[in-house]
C-alpha atoms as a PDB file:
ATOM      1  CA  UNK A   1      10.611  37.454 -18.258  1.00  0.00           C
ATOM      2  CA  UNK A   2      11.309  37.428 -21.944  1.00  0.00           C
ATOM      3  CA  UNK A   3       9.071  39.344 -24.061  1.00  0.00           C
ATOM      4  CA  UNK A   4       6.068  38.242 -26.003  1.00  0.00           C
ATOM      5  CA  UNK A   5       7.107  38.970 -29.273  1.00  0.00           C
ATOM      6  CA  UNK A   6      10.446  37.321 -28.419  1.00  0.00           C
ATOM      7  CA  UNK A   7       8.028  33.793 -27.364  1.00  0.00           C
ATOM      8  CA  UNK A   8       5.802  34.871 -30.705  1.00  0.00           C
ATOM      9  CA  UNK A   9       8.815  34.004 -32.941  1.00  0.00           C
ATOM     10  CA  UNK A  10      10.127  31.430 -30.899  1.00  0.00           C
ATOM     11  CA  UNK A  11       6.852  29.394 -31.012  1.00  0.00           C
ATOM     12  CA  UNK A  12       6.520  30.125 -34.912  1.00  0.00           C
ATOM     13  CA  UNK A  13       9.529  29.057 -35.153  1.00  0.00           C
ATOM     14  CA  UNK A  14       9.158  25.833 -33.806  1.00  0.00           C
ATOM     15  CA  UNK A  15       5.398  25.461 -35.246  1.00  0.00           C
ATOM     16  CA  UNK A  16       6.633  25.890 -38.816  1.00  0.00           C
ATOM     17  CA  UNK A  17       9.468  22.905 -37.944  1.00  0.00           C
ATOM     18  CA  UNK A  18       6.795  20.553 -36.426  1.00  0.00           C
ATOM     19  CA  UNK A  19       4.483  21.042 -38.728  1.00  0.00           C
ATOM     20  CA  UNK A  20       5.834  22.404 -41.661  1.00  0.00           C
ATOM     21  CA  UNK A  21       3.218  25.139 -42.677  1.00  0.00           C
ATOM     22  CA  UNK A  22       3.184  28.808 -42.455  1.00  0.00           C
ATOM     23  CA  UNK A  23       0.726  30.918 -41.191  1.00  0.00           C
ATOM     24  CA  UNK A  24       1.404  34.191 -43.008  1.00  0.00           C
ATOM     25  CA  UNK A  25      -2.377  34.598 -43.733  1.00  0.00           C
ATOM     26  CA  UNK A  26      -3.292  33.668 -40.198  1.00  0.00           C
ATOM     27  CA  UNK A  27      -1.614  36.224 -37.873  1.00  0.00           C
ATOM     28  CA  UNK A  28      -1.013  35.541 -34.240  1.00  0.00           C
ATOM     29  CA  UNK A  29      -0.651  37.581 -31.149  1.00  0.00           C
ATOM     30  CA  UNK A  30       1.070  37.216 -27.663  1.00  0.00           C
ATOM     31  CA  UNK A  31       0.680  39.301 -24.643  1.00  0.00           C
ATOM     32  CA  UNK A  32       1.498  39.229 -21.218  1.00  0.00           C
ATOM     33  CA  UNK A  33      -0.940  40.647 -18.878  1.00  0.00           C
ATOM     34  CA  UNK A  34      -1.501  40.409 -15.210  1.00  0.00           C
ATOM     35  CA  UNK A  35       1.350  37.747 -15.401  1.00  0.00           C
ATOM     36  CA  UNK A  36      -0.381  35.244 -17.818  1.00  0.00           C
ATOM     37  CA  UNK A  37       0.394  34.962 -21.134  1.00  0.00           C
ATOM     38  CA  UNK A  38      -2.702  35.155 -23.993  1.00  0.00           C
ATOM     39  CA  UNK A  39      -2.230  34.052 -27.295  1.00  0.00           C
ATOM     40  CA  UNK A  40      -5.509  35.210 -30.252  1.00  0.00           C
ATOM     41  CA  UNK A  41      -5.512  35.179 -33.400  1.00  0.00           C
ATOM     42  CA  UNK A  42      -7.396  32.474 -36.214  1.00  0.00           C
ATOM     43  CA  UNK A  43      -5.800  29.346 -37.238  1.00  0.00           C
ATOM     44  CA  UNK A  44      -6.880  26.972 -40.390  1.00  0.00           C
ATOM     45  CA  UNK A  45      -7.750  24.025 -38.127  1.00  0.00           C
ATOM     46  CA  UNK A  46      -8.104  22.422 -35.185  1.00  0.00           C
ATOM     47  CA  UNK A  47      -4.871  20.713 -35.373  1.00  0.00           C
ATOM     48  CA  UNK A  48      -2.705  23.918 -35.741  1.00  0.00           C
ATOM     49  CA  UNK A  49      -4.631  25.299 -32.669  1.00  0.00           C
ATOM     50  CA  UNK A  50      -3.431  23.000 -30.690  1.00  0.00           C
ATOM     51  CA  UNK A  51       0.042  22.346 -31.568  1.00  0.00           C
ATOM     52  CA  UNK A  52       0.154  26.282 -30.933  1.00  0.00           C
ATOM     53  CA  UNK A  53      -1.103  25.785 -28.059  1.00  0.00           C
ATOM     54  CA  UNK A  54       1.174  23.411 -26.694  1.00  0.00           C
ATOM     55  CA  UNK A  55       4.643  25.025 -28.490  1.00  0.00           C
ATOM     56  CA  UNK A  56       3.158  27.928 -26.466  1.00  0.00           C
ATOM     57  CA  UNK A  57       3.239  26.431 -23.188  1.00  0.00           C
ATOM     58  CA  UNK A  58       6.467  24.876 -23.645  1.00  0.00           C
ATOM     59  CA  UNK A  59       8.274  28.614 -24.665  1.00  0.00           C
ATOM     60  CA  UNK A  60       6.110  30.648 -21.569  1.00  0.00           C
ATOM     61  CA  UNK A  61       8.597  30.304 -18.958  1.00  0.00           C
ATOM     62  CA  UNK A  62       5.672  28.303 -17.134  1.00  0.00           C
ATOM     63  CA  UNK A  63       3.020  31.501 -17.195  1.00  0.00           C
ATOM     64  CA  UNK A  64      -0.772  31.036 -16.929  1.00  0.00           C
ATOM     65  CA  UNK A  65      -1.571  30.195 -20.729  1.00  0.00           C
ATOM     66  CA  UNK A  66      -4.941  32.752 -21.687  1.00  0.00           C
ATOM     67  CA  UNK A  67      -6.075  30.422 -25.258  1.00  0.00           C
ATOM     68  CA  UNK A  68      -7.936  32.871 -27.626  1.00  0.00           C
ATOM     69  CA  UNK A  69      -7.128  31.139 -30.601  1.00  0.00           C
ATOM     70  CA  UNK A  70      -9.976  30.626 -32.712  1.00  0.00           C
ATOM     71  CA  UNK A  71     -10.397  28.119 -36.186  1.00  0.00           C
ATOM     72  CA  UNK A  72     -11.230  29.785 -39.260  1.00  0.00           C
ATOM     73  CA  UNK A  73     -14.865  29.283 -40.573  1.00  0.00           C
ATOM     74  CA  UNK A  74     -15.248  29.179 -44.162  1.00  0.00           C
ATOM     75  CA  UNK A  75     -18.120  29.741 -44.644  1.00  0.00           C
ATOM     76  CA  UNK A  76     -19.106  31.176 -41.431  1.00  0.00           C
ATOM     77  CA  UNK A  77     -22.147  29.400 -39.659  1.00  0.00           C
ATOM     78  CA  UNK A  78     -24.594  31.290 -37.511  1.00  0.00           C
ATOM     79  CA  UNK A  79     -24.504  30.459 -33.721  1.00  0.00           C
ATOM     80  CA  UNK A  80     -28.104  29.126 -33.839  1.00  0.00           C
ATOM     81  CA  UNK A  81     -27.566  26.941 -36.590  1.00  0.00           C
ATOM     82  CA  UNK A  82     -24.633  25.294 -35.272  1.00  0.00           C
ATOM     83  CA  UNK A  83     -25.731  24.789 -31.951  1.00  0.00           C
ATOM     84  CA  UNK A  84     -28.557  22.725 -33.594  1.00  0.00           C
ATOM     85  CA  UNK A  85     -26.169  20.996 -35.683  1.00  0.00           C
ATOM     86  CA  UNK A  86     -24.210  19.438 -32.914  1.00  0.00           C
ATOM     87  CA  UNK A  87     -27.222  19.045 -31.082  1.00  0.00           C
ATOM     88  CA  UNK A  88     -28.740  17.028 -33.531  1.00  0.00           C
ATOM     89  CA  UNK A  89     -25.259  14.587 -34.143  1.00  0.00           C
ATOM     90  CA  UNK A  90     -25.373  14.290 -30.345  1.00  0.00           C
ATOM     91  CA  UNK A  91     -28.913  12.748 -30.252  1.00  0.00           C
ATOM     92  CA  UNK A  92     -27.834  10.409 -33.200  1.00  0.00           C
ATOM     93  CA  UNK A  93     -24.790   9.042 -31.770  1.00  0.00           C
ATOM     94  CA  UNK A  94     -25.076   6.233 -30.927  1.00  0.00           C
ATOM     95  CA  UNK A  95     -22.876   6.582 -27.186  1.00  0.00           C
ATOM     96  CA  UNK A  96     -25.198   9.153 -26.620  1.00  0.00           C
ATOM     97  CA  UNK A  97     -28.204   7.806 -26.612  1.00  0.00           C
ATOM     98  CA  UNK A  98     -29.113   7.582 -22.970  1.00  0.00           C
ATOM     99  CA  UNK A  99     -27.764  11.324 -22.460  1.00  0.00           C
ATOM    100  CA  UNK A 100     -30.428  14.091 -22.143  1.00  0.00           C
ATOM    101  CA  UNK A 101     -29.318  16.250 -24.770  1.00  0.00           C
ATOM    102  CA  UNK A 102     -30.051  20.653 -23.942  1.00  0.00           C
ATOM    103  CA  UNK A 103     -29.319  23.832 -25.562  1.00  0.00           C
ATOM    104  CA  UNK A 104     -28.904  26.833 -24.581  1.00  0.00           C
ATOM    105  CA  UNK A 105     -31.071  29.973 -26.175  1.00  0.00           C
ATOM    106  CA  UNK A 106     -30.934  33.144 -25.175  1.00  0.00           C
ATOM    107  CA  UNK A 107     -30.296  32.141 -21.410  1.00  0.00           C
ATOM    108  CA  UNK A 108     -33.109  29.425 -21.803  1.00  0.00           C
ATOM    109  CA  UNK A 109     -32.417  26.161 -21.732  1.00  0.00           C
ATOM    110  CA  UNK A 110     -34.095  23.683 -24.798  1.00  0.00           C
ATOM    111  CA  UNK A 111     -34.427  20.097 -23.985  1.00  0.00           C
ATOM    112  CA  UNK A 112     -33.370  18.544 -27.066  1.00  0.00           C
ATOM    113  CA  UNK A 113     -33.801  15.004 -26.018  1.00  0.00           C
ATOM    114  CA  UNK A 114     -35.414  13.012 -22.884  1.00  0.00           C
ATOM    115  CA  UNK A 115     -36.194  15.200 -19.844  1.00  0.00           C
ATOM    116  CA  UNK A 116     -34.406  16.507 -16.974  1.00  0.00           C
ATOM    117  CA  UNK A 117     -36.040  14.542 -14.728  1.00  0.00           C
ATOM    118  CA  UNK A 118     -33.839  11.093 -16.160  1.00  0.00           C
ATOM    119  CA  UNK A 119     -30.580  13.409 -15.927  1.00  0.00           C
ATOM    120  CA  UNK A 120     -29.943  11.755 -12.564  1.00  0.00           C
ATOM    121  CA  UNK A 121     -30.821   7.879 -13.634  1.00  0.00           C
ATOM    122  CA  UNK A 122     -28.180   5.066 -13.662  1.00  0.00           C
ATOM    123  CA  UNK A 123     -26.450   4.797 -16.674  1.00  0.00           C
ATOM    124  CA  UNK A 124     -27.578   8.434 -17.690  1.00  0.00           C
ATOM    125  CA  UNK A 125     -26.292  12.133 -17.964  1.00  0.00           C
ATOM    126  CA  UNK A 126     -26.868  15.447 -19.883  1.00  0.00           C
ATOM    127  CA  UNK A 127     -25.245  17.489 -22.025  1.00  0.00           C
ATOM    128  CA  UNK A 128     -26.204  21.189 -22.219  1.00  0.00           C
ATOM    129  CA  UNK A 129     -24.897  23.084 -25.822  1.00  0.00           C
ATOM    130  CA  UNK A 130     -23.948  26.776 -25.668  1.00  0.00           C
ATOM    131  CA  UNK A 131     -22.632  28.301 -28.829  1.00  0.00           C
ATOM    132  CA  UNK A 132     -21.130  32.413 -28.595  1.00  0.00           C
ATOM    133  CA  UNK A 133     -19.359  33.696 -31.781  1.00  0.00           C
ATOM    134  CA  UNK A 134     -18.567  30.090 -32.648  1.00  0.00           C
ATOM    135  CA  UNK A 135     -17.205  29.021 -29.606  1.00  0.00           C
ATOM    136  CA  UNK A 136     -18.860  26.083 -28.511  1.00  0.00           C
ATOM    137  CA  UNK A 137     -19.386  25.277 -24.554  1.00  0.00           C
ATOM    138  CA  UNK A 138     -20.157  21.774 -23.260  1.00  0.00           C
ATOM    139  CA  UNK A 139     -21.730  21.469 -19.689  1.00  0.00           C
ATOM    140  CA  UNK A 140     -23.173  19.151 -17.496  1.00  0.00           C
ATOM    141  CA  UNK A 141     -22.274  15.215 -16.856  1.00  0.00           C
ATOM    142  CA  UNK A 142     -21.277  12.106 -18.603  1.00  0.00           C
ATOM    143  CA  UNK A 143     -20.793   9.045 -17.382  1.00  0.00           C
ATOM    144  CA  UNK A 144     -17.253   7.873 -18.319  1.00  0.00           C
ATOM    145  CA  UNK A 145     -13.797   9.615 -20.009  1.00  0.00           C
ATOM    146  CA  UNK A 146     -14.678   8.271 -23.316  1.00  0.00           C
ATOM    147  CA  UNK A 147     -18.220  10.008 -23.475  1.00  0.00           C
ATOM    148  CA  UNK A 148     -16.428  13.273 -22.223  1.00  0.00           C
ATOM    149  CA  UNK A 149     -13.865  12.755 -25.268  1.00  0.00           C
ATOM    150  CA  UNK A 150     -16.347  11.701 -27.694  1.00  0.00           C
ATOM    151  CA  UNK A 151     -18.858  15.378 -27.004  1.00  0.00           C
ATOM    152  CA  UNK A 152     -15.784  17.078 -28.336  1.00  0.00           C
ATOM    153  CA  UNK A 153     -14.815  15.451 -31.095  1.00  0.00           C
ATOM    154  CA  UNK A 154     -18.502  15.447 -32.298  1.00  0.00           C
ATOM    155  CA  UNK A 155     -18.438  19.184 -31.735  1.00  0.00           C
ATOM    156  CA  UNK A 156     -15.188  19.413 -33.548  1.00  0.00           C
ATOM    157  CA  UNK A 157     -16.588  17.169 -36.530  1.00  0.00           C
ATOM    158  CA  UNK A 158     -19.654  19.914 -36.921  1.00  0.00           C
ATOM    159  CA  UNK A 159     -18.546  22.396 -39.801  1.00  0.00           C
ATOM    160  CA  UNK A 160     -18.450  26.483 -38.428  1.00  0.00           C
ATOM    161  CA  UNK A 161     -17.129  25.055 -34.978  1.00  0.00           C
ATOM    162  CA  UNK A 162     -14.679  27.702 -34.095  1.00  0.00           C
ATOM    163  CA  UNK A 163     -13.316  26.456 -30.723  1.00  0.00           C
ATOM    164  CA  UNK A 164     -14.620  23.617 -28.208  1.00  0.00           C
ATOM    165  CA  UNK A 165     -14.659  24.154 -24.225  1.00  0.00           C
ATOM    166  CA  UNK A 166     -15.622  21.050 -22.589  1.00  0.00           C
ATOM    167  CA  UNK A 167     -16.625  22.070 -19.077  1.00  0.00           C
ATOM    168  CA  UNK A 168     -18.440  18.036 -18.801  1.00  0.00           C
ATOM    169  CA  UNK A 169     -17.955  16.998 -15.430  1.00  0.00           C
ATOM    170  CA  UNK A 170     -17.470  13.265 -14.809  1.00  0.00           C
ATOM    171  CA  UNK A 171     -19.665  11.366 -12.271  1.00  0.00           C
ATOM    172  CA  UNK A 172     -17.513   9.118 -11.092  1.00  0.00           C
ATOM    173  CA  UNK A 173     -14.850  10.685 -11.212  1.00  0.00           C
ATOM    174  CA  UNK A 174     -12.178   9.017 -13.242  1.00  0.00           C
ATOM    175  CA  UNK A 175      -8.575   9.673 -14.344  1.00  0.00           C
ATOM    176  CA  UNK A 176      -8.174  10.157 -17.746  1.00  0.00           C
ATOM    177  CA  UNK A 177      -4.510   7.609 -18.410  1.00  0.00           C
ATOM    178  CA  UNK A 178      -3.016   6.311 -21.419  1.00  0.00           C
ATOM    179  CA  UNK A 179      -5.027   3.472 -21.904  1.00  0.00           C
ATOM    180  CA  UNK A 180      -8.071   5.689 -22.030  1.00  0.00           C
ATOM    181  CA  UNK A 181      -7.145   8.193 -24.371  1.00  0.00           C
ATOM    182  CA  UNK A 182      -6.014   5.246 -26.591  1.00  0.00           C
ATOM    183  CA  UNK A 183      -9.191   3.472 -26.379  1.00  0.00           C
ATOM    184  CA  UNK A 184     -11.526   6.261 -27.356  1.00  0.00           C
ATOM    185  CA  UNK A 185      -9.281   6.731 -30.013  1.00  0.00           C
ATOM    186  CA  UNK A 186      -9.468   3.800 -31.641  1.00  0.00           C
ATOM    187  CA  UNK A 187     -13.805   4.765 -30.831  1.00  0.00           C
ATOM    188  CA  UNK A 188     -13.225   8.108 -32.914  1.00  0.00           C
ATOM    189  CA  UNK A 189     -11.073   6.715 -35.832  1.00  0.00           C
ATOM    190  CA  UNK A 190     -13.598   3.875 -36.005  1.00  0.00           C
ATOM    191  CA  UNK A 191     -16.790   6.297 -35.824  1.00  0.00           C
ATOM    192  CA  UNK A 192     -14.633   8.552 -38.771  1.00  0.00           C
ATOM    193  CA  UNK A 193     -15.725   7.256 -42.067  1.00  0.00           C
ATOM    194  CA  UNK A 194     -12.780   9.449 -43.819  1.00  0.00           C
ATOM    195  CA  UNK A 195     -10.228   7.274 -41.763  1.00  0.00           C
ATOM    196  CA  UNK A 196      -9.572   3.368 -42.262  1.00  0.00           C
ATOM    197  CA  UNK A 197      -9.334   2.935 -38.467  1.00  0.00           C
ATOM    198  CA  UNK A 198      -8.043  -1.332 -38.780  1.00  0.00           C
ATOM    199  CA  UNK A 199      -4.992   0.427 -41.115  1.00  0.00           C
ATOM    200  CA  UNK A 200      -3.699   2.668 -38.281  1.00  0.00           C
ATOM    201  CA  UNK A 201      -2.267   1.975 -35.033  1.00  0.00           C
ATOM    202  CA  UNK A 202      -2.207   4.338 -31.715  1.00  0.00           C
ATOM    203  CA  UNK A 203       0.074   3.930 -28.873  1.00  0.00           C
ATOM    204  CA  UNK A 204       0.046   6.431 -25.973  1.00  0.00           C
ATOM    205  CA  UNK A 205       2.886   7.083 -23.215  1.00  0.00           C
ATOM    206  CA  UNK A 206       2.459   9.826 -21.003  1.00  0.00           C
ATOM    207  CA  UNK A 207      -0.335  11.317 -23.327  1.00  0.00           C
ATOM    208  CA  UNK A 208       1.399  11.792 -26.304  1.00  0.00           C
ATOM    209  CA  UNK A 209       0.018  10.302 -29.473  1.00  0.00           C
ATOM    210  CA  UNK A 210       1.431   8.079 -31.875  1.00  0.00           C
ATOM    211  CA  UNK A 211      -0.164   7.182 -35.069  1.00  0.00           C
ATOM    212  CA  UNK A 212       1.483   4.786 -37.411  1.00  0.00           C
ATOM    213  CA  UNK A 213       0.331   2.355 -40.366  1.00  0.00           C
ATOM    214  CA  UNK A 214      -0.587   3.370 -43.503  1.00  0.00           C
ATOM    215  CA  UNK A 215      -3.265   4.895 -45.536  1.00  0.00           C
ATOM    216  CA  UNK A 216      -4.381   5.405 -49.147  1.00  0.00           C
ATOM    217  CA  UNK A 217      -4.165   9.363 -49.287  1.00  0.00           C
ATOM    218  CA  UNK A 218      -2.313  12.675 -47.308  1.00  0.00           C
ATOM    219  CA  UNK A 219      -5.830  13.643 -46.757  1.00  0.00           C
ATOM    220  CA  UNK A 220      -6.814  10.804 -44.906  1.00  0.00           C
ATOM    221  CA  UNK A 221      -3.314  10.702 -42.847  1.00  0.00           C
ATOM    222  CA  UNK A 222      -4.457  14.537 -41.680  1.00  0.00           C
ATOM    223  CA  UNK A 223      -7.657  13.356 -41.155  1.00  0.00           C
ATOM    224  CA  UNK A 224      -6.500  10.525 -38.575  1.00  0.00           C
ATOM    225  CA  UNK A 225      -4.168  13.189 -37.013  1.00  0.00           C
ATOM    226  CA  UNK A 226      -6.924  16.168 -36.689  1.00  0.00           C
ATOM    227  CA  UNK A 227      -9.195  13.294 -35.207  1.00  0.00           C
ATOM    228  CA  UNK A 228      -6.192  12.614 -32.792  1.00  0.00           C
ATOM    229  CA  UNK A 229      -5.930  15.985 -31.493  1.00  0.00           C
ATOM    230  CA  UNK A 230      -9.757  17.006 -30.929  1.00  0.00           C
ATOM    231  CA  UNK A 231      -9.165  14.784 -27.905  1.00  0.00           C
ATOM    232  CA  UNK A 232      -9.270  17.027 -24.840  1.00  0.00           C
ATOM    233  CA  UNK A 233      -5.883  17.082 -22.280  1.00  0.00           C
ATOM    234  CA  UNK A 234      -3.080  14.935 -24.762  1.00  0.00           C
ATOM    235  CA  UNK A 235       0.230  15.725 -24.280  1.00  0.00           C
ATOM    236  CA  UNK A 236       0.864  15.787 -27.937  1.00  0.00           C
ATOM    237  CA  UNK A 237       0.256  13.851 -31.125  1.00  0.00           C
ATOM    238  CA  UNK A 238       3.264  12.437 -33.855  1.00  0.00           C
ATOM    239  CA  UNK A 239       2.436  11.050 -36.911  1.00  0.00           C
ATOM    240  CA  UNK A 240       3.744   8.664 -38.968  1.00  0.00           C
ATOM    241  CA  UNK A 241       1.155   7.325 -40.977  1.00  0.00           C
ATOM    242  CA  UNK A 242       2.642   6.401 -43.948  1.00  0.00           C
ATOM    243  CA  UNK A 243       0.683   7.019 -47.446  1.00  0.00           C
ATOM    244  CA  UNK A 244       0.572   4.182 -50.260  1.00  0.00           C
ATOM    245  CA  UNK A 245      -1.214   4.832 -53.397  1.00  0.00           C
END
C-alpha cells in the first residue's frame, strides 16, 4: 500500500496538470485509516472538489474513498440562513413545484411547502433540507433522475454551500445513463442565466462530460463547467469551450 503522502503528491500533481491551478492557500490532507483512504481539507470551489475527488480515486489503489473536502465560504453563511435560502429557491423552481419542500431544525422537521400528507400523491415527492457546518443534506424522494440532479445543483447555486450530500431516493427507480445526465444538463445550463446554454454543446460517453462551443468570457466558460460538475455520479467533465470576445 503506498503511503498517503506519496498519493497526496501524486494527486496534486495531476490536479495542477488538469486543471492548471495551485492550491498553496488551500492545504489538503490524506490518511489511511481502517483501510479507507480520507481526504479534508477546503477547496475554492465546487469544481476543484471534485476533480480532487476523482484524481483521488484514480491514485488509491482502489481503497474506500472517506470525502471531507469542504468549499471555502467567503463570507461564511450561518446554517439557518442557508438552509432557508435553498429552501426558498426550491419552492420557486419551477421543477419543483409539486414537491413538498421540509427543513430540518433542531431535529424538527418545518414544512416549507404543501403538507406531508400529498408526499405520497402521483406526480409528487418531498424534499427534506438539513444544513450542519455548511454541509448541506438532501433526503427524501423525487420523482425522476433529473429532479434528483436538479436539488443539487440548486443547493450548489446557493452562496455559503460548503458541500452537497444528496441522499434523494428515486421512486421508480431509474438508472441514471448518458442520455440522462446530458439532458438535465442542457436543463441546468438553460436554468443558468450566467451561461448562454444554445452556444454550448454537451456530449456524454460513459459519464464523462464534454462541453464545447463557444462563449463571450473565461468566466462564463467556468461557469458552464462548475454547472457541469454539481451533477451528482459523472465520471468526469472536459472542457473546451472556446472564448470569443
Amino acid at each position: 500500500m503506498q503511503r498517503s503522502d506519496t498519493v497526496l503528491k501524486q494527486v496534486m500533481a495531476a490536479f495542477e496538470r488538469e486543471s492548471h491551478l495551485k492550491l498553496h492557500n488551500h492545504p489538503i490532507h490524506m490518511s489511511f485509516d481502517g483501510g479507507a483512504l480520507t481526504v479534508a481539507g477546503e477547496v475554492p470551489d465546487v469544481t476543484s472538489k471534485k476533480r480532487l475527488l476523482r484524481l483521488t480515486q484514480r491514485h488509491s489503489e482502489g481503497k474506500p474513498l472517506v470525502d471531507q473536502l469542504r468549499v471555502a465560504a467567503n463570507p461564511p453563511v450561518a446554517d439557518g440562513e442557508l438552509r432557508t435560502h435553498i429552501g426558498e429557491r426550491l419552492a420557486q423552481a419551477v421543477d419543483f413545484r409539486n414537491c413538498v419542500i421540509c427543513a430540518r431544525v433542531k431535529g424538527e422537521l418545518e414544512v416549507l411547502r404543501g403538507t406531508m400528507d400529498e408526499a405520497g400523491n402521483d406526480g409528487s415527492g418531498v424534499i427534506e433540507v438539513t444544513v450542519e457546518d455548511g454541509v448541506v443534506t438532501l433526503t427524501g424522494q423525487v420523482i425522476s433522475l433529473s429532479h434528483r440532479h436538479l436539488a443539487s445543483v440548486t443547493a450548489w447555486w446557493v452562496g455559503g454551500c460548503r458541500d452537497v450530500v444528496n441522499l434523494l431516493e428515486l421512486v421508480p427507480a431509474e438508472a441514471d445513463g448518458d442520455d440522462e445526465i446530458s439532458e438535465v444538463l442542457h436543463l441546468v445550463l438553460e436554468t443558468d442565466l450566467r451561461v448562454r446554454a444554445e452556444q454550448i454543446t454537451i456530449n456524454v460517453e460513459n459519464q464523462k462530460i464534454t462541453l464545447a462551443g463557444w462563449v463571450a468570457t473565461e468566466a462564463e466558460k467556468r461557469q458552464a463547467e462548475q454547472d457541469a460538475w454539481c451533477l451528482d455520479a459523472i465520471g468526469g467533465v472536459v472542457n473546451r469551450i472556446q472564448v470569443r470576445a
